[in-house]
N, C-alpha and C. Protein backbone atom coordinates (compact mmCIF):
# COMPACT_ATOMS: atom_id res chain seq x y z
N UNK A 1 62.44 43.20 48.10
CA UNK A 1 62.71 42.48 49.33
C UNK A 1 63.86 41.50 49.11
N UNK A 2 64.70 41.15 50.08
CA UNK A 2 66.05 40.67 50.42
C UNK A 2 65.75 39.22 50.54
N UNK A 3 66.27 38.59 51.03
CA UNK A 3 66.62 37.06 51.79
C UNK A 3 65.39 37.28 52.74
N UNK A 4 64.86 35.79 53.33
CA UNK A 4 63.67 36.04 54.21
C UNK A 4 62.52 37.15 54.41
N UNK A 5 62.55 38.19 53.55
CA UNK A 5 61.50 38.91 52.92
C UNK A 5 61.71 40.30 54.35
N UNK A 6 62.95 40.24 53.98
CA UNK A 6 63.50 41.90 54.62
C UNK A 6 63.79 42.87 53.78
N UNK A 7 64.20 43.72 53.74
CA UNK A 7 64.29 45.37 52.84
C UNK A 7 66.35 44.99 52.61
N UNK A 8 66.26 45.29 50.92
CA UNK A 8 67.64 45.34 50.71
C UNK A 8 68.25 46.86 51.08
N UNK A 9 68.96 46.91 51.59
CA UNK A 9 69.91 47.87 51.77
C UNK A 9 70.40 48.58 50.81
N UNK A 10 69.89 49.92 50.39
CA UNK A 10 70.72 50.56 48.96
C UNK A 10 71.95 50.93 49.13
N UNK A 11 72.54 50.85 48.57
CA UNK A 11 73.93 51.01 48.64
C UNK A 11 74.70 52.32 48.34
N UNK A 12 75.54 52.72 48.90
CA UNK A 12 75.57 53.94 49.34
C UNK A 12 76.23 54.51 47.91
N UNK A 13 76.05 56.12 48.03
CA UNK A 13 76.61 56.45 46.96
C UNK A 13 77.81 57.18 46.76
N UNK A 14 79.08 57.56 46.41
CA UNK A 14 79.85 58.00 46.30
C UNK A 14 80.05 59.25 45.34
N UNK A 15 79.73 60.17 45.98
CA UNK A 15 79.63 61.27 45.72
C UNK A 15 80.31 63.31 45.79
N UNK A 16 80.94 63.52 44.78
CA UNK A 16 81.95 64.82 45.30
C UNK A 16 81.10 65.84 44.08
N UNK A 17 81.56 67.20 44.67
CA UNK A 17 81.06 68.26 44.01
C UNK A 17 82.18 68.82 43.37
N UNK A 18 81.94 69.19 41.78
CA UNK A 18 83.67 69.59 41.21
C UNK A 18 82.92 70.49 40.17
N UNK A 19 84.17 71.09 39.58
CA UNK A 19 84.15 71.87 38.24
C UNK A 19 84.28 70.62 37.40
N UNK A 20 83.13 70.56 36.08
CA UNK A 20 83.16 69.68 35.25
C UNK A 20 83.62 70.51 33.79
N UNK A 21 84.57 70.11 33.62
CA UNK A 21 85.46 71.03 32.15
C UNK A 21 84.29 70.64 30.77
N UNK A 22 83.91 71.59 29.61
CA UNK A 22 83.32 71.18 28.77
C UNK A 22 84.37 70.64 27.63
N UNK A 23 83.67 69.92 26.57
CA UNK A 23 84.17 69.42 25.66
C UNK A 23 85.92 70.29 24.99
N UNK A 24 85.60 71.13 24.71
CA UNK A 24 86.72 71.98 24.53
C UNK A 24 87.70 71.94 25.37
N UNK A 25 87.50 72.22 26.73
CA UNK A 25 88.58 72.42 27.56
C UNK A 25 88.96 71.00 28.10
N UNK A 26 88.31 70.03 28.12
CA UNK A 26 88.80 68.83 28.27
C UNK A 26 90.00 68.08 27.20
N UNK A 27 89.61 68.74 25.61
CA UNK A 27 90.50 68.51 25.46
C UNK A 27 91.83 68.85 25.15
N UNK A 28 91.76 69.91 25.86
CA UNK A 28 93.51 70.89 26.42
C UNK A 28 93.97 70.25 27.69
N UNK A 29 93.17 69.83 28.67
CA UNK A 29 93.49 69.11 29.70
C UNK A 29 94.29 67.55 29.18
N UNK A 30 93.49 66.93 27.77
CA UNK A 30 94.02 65.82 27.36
C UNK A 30 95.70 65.93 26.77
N UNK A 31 95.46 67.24 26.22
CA UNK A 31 97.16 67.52 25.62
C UNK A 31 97.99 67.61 27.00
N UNK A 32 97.92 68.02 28.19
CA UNK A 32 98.67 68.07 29.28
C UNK A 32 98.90 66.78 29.39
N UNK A 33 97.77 66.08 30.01
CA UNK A 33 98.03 64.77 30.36
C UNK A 33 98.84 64.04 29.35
N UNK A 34 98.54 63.89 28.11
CA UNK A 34 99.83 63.28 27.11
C UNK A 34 101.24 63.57 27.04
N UNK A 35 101.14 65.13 27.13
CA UNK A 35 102.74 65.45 27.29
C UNK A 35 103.21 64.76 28.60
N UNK A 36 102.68 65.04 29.61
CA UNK A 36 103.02 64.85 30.94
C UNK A 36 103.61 62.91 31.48
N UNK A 37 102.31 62.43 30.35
CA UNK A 37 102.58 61.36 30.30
C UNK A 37 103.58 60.02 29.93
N UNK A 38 104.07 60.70 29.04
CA UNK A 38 105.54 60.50 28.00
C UNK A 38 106.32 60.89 28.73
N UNK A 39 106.77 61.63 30.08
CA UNK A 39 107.54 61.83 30.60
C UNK A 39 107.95 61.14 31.92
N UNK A 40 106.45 61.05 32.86
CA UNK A 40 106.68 60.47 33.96
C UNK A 40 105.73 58.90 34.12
N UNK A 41 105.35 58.26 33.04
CA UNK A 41 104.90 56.97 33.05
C UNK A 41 103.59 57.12 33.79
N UNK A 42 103.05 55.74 34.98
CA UNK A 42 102.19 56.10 35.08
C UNK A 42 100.94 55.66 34.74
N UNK A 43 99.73 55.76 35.30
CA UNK A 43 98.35 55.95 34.87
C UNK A 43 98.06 56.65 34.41
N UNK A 44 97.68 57.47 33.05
CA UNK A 44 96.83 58.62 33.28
C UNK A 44 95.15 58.66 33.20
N UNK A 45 94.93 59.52 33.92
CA UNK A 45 93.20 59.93 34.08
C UNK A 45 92.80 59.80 32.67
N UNK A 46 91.74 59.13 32.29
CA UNK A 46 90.85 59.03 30.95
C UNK A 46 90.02 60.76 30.49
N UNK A 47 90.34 60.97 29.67
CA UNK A 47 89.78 62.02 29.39
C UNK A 47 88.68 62.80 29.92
N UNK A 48 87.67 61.39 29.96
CA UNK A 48 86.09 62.00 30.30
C UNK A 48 86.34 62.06 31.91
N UNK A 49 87.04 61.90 32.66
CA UNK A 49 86.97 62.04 33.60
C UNK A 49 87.64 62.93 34.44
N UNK A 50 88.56 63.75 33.95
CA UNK A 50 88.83 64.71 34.75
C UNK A 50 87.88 65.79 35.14
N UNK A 51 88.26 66.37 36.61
CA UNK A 51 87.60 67.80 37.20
C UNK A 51 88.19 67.97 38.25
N UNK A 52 87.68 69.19 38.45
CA UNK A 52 87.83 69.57 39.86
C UNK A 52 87.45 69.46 40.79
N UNK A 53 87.68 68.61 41.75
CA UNK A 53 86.87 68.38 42.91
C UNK A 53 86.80 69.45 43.83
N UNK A 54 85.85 70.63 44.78
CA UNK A 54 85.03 71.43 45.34
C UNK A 54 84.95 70.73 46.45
N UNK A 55 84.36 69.42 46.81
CA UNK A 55 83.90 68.79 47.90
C UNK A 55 83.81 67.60 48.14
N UNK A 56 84.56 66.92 48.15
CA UNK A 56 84.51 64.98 48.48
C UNK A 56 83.29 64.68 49.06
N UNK A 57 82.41 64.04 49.09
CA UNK A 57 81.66 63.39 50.24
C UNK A 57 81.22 62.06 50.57
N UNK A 58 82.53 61.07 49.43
CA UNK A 58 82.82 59.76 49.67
C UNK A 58 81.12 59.48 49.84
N UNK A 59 81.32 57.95 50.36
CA UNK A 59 79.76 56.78 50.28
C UNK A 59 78.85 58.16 51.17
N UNK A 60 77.56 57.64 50.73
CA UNK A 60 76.29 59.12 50.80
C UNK A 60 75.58 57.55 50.84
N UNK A 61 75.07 57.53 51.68
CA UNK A 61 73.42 56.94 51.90
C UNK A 61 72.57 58.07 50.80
N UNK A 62 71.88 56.98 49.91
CA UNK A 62 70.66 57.64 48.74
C UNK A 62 69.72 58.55 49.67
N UNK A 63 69.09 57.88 50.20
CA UNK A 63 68.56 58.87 51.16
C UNK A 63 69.00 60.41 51.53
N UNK A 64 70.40 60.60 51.81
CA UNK A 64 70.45 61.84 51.93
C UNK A 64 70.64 62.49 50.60
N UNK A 65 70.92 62.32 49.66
CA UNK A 65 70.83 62.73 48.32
C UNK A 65 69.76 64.05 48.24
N UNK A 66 68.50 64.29 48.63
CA UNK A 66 68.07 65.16 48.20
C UNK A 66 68.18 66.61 49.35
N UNK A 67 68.59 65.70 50.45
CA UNK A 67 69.41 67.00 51.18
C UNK A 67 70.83 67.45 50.91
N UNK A 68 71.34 66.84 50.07
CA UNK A 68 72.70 67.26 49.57
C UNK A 68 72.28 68.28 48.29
N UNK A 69 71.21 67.94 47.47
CA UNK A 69 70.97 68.79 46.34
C UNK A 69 70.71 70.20 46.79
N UNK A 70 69.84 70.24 48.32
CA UNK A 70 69.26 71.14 48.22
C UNK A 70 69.96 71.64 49.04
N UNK A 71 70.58 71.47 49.73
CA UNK A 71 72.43 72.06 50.29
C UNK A 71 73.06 72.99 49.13
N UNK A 72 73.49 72.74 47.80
CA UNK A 72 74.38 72.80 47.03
C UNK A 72 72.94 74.19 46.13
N UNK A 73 71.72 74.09 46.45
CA UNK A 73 71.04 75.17 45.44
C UNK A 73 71.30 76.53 46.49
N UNK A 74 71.18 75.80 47.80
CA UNK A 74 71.64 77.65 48.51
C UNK A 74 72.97 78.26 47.88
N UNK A 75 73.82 77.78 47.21
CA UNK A 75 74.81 78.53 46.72
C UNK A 75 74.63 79.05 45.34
N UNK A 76 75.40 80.54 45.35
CA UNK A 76 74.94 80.91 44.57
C UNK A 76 75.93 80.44 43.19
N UNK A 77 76.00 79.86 41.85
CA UNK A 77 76.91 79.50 41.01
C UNK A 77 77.32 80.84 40.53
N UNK A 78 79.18 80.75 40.07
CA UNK A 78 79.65 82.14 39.63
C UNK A 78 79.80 81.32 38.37
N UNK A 79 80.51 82.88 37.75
CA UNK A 79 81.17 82.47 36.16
C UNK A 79 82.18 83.32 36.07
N UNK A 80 83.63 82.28 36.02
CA UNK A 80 84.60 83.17 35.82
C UNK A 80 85.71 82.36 35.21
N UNK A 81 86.45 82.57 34.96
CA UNK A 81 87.71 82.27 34.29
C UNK A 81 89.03 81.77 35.09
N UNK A 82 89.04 80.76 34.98
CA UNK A 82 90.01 79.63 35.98
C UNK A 82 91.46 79.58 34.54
N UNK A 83 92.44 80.21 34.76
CA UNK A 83 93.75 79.92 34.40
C UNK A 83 94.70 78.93 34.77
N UNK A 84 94.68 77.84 34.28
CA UNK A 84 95.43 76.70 34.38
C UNK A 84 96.62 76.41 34.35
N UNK A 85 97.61 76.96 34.88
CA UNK A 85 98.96 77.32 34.47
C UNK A 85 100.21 76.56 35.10
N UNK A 86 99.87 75.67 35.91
CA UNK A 86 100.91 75.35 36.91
C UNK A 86 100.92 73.68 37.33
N UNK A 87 101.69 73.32 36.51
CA UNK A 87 102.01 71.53 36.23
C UNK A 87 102.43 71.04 37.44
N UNK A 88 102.22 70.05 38.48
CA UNK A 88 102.81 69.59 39.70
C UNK A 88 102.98 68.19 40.05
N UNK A 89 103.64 67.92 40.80
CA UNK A 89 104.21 66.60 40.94
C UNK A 89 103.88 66.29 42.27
N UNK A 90 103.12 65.55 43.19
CA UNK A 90 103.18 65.38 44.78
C UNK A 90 103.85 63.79 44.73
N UNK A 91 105.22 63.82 45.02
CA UNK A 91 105.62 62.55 45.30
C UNK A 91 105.34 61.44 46.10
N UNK A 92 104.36 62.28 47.34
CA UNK A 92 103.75 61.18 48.52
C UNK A 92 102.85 60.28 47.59
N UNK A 93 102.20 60.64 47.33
CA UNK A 93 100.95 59.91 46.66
C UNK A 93 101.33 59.82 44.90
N UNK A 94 102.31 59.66 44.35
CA UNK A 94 102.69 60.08 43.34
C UNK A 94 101.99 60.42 42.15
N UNK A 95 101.13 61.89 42.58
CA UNK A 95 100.38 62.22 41.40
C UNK A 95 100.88 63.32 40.77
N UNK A 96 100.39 63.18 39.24
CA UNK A 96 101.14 65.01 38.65
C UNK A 96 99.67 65.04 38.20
N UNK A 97 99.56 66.85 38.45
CA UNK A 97 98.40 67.34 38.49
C UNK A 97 98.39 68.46 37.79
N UNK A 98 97.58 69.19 37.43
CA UNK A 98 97.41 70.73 37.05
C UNK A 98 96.57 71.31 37.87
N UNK A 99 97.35 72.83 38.27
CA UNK A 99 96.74 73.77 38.97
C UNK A 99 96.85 74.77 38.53
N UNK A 100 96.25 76.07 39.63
CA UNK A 100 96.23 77.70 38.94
C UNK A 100 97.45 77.96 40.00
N UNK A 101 98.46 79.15 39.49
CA UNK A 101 98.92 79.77 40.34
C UNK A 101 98.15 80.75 41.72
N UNK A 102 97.47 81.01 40.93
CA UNK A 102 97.08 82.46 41.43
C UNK A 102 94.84 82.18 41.08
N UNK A 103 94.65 81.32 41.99
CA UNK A 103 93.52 81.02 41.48
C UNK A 103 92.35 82.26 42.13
N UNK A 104 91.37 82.42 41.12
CA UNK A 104 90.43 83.17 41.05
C UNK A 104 89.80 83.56 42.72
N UNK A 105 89.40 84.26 42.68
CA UNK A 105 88.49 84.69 44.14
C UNK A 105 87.11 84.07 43.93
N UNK A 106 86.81 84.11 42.78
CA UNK A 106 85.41 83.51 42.76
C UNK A 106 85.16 82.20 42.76
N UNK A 107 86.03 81.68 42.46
CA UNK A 107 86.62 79.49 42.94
C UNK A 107 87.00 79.74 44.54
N UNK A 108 87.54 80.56 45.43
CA UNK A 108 87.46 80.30 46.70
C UNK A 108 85.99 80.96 47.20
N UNK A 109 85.57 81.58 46.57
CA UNK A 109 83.98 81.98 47.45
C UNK A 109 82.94 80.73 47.43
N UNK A 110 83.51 79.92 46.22
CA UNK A 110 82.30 78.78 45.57
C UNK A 110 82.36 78.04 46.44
N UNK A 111 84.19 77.92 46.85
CA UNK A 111 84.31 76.98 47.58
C UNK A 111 83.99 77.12 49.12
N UNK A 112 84.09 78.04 49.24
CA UNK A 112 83.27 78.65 51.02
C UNK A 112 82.01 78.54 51.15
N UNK A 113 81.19 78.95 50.10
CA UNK A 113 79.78 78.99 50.05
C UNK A 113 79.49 77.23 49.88
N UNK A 114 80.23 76.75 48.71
CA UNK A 114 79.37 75.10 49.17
C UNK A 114 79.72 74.91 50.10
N UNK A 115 81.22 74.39 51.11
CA UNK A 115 81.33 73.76 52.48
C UNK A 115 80.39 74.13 53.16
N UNK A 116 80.21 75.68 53.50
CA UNK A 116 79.36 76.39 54.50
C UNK A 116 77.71 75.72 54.28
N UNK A 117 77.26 75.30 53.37
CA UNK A 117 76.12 74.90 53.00
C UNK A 117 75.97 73.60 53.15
N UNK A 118 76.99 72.62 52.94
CA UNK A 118 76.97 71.54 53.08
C UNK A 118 77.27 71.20 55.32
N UNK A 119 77.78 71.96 55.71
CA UNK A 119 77.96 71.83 57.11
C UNK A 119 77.01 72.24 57.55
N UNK A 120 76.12 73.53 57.30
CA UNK A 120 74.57 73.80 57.70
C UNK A 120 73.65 72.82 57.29
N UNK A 121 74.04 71.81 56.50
CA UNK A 121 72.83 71.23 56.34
C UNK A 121 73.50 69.65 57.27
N UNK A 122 74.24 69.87 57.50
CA UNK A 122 75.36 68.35 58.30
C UNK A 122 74.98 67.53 57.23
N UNK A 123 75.81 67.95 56.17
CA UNK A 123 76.30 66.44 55.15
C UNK A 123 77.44 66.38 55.42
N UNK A 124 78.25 65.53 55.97
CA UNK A 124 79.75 65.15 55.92
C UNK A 124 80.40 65.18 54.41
N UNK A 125 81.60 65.78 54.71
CA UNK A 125 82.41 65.99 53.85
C UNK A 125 83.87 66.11 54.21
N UNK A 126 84.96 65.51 53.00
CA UNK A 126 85.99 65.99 53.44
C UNK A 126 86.67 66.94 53.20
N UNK A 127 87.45 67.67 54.95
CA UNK A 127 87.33 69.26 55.38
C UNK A 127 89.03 69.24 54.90
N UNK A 128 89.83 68.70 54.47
CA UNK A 128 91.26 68.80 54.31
C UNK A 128 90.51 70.36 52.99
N UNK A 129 91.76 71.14 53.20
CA UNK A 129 91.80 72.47 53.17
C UNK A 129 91.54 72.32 51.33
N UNK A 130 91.47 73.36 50.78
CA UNK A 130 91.03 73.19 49.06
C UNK A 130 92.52 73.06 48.75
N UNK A 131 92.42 72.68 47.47
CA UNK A 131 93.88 72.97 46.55
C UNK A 131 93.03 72.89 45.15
N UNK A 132 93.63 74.00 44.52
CA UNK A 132 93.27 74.03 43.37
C UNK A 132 94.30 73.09 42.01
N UNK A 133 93.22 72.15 41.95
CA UNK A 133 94.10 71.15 41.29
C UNK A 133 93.28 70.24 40.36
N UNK A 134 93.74 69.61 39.44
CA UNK A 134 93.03 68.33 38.29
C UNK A 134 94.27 67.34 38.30
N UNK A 135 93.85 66.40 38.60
CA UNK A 135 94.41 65.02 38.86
C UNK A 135 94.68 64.53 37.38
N UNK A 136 96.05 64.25 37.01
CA UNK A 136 95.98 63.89 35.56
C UNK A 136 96.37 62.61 35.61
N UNK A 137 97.79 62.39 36.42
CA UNK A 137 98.47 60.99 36.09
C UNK A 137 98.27 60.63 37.77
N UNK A 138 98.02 59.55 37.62
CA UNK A 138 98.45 58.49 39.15
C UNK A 138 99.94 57.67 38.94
N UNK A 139 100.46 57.38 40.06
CA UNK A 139 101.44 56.48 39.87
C UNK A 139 102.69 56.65 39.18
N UNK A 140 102.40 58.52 38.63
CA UNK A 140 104.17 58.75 38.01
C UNK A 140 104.69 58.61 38.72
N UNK A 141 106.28 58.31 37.61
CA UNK A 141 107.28 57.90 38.44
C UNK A 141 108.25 59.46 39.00
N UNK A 142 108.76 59.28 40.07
CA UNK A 142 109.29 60.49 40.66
C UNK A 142 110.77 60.33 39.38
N UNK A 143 110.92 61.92 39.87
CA UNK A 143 112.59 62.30 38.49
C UNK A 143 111.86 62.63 37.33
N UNK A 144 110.76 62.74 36.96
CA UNK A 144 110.67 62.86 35.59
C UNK A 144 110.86 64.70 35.27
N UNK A 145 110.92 64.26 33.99
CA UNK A 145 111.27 65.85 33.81
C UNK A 145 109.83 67.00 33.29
N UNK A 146 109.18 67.46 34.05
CA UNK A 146 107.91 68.56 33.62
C UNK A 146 107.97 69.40 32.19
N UNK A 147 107.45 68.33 31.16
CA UNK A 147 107.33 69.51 29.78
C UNK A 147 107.01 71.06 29.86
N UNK A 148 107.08 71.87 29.20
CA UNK A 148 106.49 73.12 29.41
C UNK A 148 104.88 73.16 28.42
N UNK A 149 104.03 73.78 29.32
CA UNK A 149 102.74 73.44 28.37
C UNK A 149 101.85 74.86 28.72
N UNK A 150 101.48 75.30 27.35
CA UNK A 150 100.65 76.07 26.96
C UNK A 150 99.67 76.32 28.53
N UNK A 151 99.34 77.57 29.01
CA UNK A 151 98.20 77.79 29.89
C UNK A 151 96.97 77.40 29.41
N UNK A 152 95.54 77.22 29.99
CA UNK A 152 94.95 76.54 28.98
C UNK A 152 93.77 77.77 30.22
N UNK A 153 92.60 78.51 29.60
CA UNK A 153 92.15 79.42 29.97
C UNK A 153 90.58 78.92 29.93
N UNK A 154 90.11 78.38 31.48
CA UNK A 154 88.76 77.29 31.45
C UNK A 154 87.71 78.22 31.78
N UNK A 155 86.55 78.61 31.12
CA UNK A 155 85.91 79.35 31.66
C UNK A 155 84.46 78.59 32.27
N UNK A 156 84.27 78.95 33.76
CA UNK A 156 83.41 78.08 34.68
C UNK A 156 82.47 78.93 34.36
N UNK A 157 81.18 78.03 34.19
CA UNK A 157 79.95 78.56 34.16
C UNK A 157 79.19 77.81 35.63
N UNK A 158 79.42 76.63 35.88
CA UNK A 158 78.64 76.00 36.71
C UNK A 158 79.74 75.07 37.70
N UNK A 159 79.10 74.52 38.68
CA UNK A 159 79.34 73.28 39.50
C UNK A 159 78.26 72.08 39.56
N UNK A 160 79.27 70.88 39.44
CA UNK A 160 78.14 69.85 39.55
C UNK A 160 78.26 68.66 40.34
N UNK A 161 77.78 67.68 41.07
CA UNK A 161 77.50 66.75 42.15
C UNK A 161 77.52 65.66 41.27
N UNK A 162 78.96 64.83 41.21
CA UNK A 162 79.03 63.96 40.31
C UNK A 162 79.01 62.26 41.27
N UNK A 163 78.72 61.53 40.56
CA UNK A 163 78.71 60.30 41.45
C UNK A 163 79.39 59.16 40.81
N UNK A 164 80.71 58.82 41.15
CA UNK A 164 81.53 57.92 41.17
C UNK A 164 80.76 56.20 40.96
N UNK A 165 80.90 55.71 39.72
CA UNK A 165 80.31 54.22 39.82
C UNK A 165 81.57 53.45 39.30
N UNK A 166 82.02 52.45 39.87
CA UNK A 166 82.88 51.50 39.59
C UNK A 166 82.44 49.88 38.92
N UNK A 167 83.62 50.25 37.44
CA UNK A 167 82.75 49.32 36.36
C UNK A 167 84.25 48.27 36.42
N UNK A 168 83.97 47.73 35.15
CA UNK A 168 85.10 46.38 35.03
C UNK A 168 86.46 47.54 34.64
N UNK A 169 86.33 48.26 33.99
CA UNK A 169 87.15 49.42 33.41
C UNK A 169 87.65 50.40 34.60
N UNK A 170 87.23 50.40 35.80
CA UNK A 170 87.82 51.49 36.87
C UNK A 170 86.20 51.96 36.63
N UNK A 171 86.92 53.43 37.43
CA UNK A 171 85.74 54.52 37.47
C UNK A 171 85.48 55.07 36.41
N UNK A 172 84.08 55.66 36.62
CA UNK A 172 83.67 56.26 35.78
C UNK A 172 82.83 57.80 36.63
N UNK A 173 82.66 58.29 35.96
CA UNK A 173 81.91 59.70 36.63
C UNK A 173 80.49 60.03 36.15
N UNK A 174 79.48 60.11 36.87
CA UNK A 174 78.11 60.71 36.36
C UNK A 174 77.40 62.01 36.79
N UNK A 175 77.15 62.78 36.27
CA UNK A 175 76.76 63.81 36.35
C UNK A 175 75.10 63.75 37.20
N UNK A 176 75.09 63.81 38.25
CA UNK A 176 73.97 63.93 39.21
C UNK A 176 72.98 64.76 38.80
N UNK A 177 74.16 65.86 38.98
CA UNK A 177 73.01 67.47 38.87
C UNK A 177 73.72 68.48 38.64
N UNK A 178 73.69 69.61 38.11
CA UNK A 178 74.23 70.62 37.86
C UNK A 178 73.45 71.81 38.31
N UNK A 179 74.46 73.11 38.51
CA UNK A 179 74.10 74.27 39.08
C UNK A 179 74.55 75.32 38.73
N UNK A 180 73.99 75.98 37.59
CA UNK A 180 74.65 77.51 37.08
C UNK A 180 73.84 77.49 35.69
């Protein structure tokens, strides 16, 4: 109980559904981000925290939490092989990222099957279209010059519902739940 002996308000949770890279492939993602980093300055993403985000669904009232889980079990998890090949720069927002050229069919079905599951069950989410991408650096500086870097060959077994907590250090990422 709150002030004057009312109910505290839980606080909402911040929550997206992504490909979570294992130990190994995180740290091929870390050699990108270093090269990448030496070139265009910058923030870069902390190791443990890169993925792929699948589905944003920003602040989540706790409460809906177990209708979001059980949203995300109607889908069925694949396993396939995500090729990482394609270094990028978006100057609006000045991030350099890694993507697939030519990304898998079974990463756009995952990704049809969660939205579609998450809109049948009306959890809000954000609907801006997929891009297959891992967020490495924030805040490079535009002009820099793109190293050339090894493809790095991630093989997905699962998807997982990670929840964003903000410490003295920035973010951090927690693993909710997993599915595959």
């Amino acid at each position: 109980m709150g002030h004057a002996g009312r109910p505290v308000a839980a606080q909402p949770l911040r929550l997206f559904f992504a490909l979570w890279p294992d130990d190994a492939t995180r740290a091929r993602f870390a050699e990108w981000t270093r090269a990448i980093h030496r070139e265009s300055g910058g923030r870069a993403m902390r190791r443990e925290s890169v993925h792929l985000t699948l589905a944003f669904l920003g602040d989540t009232e706790p409460a809906a939490l177990p209708a979001t889980e059980a949203a995300a079990t109607r889908v069925t998890p694949r396993a396939f092989t995500l090729s990482i090949d394609e270094p990028g720069y978006w100057r609006h927002n000045q991030i350099a990222w890694a993507g697939a050229r030519e990304p898998p069919a079974e990463l756009g079905a995952l990704v049809a099957d969660l939205r579609t599951a998450l809109l049948e069950a009306r959890i809000p989410f954000d609907t801006k279209p997929f891009v297959t991408h891992l967020t490495l650096i924030r805040k490079a500086q535009p002009g820099f010059r793109m190293p050339r870097l090894a493809p790095i060959e991630w093989l997905v077994r699962d998807f997982v519902l990670l929840r964003s907590v903000t410490g003295p250090d920035g973010n951090r990422y927690e693993v909710v739940r997993r599915w595959g």
